[in-house]
N, C-alpha and C. Protein backbone atom coordinates (compact mmCIF):
# COMPACT_ATOMS: atom_id res chain seq x y z
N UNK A 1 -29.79 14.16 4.29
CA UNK A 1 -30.02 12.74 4.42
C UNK A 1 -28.72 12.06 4.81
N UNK A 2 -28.60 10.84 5.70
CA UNK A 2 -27.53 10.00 5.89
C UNK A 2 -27.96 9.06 5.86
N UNK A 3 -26.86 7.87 5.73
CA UNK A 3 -26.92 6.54 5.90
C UNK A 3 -26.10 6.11 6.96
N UNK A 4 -26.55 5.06 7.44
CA UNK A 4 -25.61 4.57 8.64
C UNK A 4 -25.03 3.37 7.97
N UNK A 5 -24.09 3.15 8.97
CA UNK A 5 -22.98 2.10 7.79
C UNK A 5 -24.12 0.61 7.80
N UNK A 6 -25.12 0.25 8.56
CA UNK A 6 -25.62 -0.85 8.60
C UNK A 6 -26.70 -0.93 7.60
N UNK A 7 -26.84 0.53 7.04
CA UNK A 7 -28.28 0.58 5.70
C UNK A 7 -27.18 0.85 4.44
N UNK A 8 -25.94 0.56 4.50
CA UNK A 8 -25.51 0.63 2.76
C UNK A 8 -25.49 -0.46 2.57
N UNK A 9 -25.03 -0.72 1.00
CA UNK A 9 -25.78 -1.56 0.07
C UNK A 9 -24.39 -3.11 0.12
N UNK A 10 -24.89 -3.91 -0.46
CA UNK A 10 -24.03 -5.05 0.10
C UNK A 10 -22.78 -5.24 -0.42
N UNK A 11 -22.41 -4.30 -1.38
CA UNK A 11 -21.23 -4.04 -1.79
C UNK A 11 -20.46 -3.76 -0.90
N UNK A 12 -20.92 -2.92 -0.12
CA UNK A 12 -20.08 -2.55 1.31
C UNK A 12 -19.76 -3.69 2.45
N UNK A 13 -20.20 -4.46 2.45
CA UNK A 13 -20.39 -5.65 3.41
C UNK A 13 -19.23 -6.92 2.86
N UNK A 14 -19.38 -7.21 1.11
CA UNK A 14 -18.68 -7.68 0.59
C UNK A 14 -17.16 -7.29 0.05
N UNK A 15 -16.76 -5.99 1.02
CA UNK A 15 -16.02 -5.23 -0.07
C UNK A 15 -15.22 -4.78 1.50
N UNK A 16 -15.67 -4.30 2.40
CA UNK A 16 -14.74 -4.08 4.01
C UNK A 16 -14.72 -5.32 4.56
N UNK A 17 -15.89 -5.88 4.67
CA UNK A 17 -16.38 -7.27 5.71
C UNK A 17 -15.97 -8.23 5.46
N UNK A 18 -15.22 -8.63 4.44
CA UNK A 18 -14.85 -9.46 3.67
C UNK A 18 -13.52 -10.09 4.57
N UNK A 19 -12.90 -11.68 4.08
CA UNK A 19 -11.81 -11.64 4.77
C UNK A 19 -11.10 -11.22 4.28
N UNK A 20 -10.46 -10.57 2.90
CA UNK A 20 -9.49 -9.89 2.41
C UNK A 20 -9.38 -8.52 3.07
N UNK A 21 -9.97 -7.77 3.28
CA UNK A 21 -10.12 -6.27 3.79
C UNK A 21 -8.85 -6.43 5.34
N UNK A 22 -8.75 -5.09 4.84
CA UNK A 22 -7.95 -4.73 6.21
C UNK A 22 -8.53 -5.26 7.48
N UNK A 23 -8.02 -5.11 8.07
CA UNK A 23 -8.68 -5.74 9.73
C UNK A 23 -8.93 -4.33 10.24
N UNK A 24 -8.18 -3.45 10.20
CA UNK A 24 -8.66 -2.06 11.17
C UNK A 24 -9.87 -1.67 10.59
N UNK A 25 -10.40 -1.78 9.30
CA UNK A 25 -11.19 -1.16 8.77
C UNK A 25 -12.74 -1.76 9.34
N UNK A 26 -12.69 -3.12 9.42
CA UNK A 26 -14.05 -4.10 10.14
C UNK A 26 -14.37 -3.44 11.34
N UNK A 27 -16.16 -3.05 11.50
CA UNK A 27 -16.02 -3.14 12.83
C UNK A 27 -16.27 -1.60 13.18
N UNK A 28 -15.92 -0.60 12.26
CA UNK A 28 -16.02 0.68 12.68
C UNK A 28 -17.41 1.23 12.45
N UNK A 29 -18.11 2.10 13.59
CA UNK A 29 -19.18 2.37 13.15
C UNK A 29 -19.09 4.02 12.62
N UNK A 30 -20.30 3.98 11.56
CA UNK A 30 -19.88 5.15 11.20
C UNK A 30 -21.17 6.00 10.40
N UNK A 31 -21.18 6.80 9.89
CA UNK A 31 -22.32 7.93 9.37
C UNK A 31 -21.32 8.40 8.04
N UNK A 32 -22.96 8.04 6.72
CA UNK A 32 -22.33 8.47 5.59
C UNK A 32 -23.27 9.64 5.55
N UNK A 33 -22.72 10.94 5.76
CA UNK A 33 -23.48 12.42 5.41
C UNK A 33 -24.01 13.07 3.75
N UNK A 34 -24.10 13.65 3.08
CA UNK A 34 -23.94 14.03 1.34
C UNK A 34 -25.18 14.94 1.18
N UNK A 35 -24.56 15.70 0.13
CA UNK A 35 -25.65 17.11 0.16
C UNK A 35 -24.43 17.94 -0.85
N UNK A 36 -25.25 18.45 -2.00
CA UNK A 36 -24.45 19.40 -3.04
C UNK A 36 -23.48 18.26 -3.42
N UNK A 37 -23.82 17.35 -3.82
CA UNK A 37 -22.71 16.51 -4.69
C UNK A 37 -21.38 15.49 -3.90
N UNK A 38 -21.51 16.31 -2.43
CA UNK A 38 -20.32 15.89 -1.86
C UNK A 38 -20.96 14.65 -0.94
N UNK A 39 -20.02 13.98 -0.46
CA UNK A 39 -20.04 12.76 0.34
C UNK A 39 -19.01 12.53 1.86
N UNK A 40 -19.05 12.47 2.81
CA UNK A 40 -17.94 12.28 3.52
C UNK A 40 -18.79 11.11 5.01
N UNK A 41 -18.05 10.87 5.66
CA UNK A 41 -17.98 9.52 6.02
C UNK A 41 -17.42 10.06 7.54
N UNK A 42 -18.50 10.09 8.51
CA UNK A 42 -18.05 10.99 9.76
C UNK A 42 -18.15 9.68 11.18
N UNK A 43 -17.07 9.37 11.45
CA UNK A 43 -16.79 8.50 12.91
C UNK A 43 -16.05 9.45 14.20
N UNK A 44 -16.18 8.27 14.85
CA UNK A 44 -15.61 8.79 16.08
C UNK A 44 -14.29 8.63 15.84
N UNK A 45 -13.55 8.88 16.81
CA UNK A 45 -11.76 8.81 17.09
C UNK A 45 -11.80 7.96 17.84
N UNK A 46 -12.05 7.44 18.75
CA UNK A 46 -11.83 6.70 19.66
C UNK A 46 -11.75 4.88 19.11
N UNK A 47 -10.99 4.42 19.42
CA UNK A 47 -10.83 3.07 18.90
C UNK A 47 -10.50 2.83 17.69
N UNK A 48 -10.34 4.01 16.93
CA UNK A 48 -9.50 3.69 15.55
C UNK A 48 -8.44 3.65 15.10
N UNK A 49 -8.01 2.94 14.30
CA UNK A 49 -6.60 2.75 13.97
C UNK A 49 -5.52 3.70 14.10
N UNK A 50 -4.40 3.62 14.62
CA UNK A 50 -3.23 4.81 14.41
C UNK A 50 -3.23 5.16 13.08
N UNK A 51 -2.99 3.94 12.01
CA UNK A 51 -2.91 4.94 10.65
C UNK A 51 -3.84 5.38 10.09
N UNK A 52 -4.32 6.98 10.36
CA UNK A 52 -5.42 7.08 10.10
C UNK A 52 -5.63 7.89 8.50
N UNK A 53 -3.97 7.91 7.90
CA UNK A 53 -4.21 8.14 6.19
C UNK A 53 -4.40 6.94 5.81
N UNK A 54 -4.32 5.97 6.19
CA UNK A 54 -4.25 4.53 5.59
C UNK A 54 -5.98 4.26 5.48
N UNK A 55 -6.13 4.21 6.73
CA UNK A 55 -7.81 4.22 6.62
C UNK A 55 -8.63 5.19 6.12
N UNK A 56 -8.56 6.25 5.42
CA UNK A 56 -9.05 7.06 5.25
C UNK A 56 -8.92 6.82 3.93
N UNK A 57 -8.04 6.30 3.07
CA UNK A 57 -7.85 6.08 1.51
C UNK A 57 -8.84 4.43 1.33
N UNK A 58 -8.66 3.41 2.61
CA UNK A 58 -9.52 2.45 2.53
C UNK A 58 -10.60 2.70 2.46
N UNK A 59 -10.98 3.16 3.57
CA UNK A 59 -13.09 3.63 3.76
C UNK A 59 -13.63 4.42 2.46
N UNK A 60 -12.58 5.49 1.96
CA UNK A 60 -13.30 5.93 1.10
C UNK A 60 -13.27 5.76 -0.44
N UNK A 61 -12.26 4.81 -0.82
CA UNK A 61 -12.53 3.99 -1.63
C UNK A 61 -13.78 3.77 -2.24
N UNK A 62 -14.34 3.72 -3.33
CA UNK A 62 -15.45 3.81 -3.89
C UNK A 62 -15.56 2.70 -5.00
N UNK A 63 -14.67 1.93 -4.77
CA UNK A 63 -14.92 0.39 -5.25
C UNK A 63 -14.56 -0.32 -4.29
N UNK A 64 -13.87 -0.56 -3.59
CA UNK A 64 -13.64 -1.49 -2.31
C UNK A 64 -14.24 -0.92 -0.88
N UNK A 65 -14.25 0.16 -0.93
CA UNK A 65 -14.87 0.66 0.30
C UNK A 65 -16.12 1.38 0.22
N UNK A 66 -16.65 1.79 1.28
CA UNK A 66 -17.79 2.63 1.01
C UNK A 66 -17.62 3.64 0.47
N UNK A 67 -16.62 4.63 0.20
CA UNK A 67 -16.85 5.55 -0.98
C UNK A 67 -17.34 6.69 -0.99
N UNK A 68 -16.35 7.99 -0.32
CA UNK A 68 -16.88 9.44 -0.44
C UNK A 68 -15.73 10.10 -0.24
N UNK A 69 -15.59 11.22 -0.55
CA UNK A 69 -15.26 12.50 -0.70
C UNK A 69 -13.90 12.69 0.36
N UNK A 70 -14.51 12.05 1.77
CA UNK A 70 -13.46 11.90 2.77
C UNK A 70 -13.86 11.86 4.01
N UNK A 71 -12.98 11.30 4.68
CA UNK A 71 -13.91 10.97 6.22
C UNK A 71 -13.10 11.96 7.31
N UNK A 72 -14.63 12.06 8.06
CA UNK A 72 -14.06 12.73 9.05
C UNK A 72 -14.54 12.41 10.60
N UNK A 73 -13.34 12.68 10.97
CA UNK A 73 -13.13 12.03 12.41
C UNK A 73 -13.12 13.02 13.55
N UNK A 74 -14.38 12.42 14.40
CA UNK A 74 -14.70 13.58 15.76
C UNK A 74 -14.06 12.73 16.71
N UNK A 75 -13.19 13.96 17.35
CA UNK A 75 -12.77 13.34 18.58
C UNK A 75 -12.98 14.63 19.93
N UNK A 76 -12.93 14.11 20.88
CA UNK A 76 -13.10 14.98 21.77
C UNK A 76 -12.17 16.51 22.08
N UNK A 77 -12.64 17.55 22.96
CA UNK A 77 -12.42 18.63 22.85
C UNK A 77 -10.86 18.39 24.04
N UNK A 78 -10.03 19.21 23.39
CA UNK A 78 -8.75 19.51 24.40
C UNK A 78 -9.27 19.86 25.85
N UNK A 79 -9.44 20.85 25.64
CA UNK A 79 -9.71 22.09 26.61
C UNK A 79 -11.12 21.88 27.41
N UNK A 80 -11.91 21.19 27.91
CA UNK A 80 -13.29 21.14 27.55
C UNK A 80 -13.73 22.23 28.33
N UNK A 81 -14.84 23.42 28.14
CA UNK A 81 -15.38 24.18 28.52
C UNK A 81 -15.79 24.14 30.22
């Protein structure tokens, strides 16, 4: 099962979306994955912030942010086939 960042709960809305929240953090779209207890939080690379330990301790935040395990970030292939 996933959630997309536009079906979590309004904590999330009040808690990134907010005007206190970081500014890099608004705005990103993203997929919350979870299965066996774990949680992680899978976006693209493209258009996201350089600091991407910074955002990664924000997003997954589990009182201010949406809240999992850890996010992970797809970005495209070096080499492409």
């Amino acid at each position: 099962m996933h959630l997309t960042g536009k079906r979590n709960p309004s904590r999330l809305q009040n808690s990134l979306f907010s005007k206190n929240a970081m500014p890099q953090v608004r705005g990103i779209q993203f997929e919350k994955f979870h299965g066996q207890g774990n949680d992680f939080i899978v976006c693209r690379g493209k258009g996201l912030p350089g600091n991407l330990p910074r955002l990664a301790r924000a997003i997954t935040d589990r009182y201010t942010g949406v809240g999992a395990d850890g996010l992970l970030v797809v970005l495209p292939a070096r080499n492409p086939v």
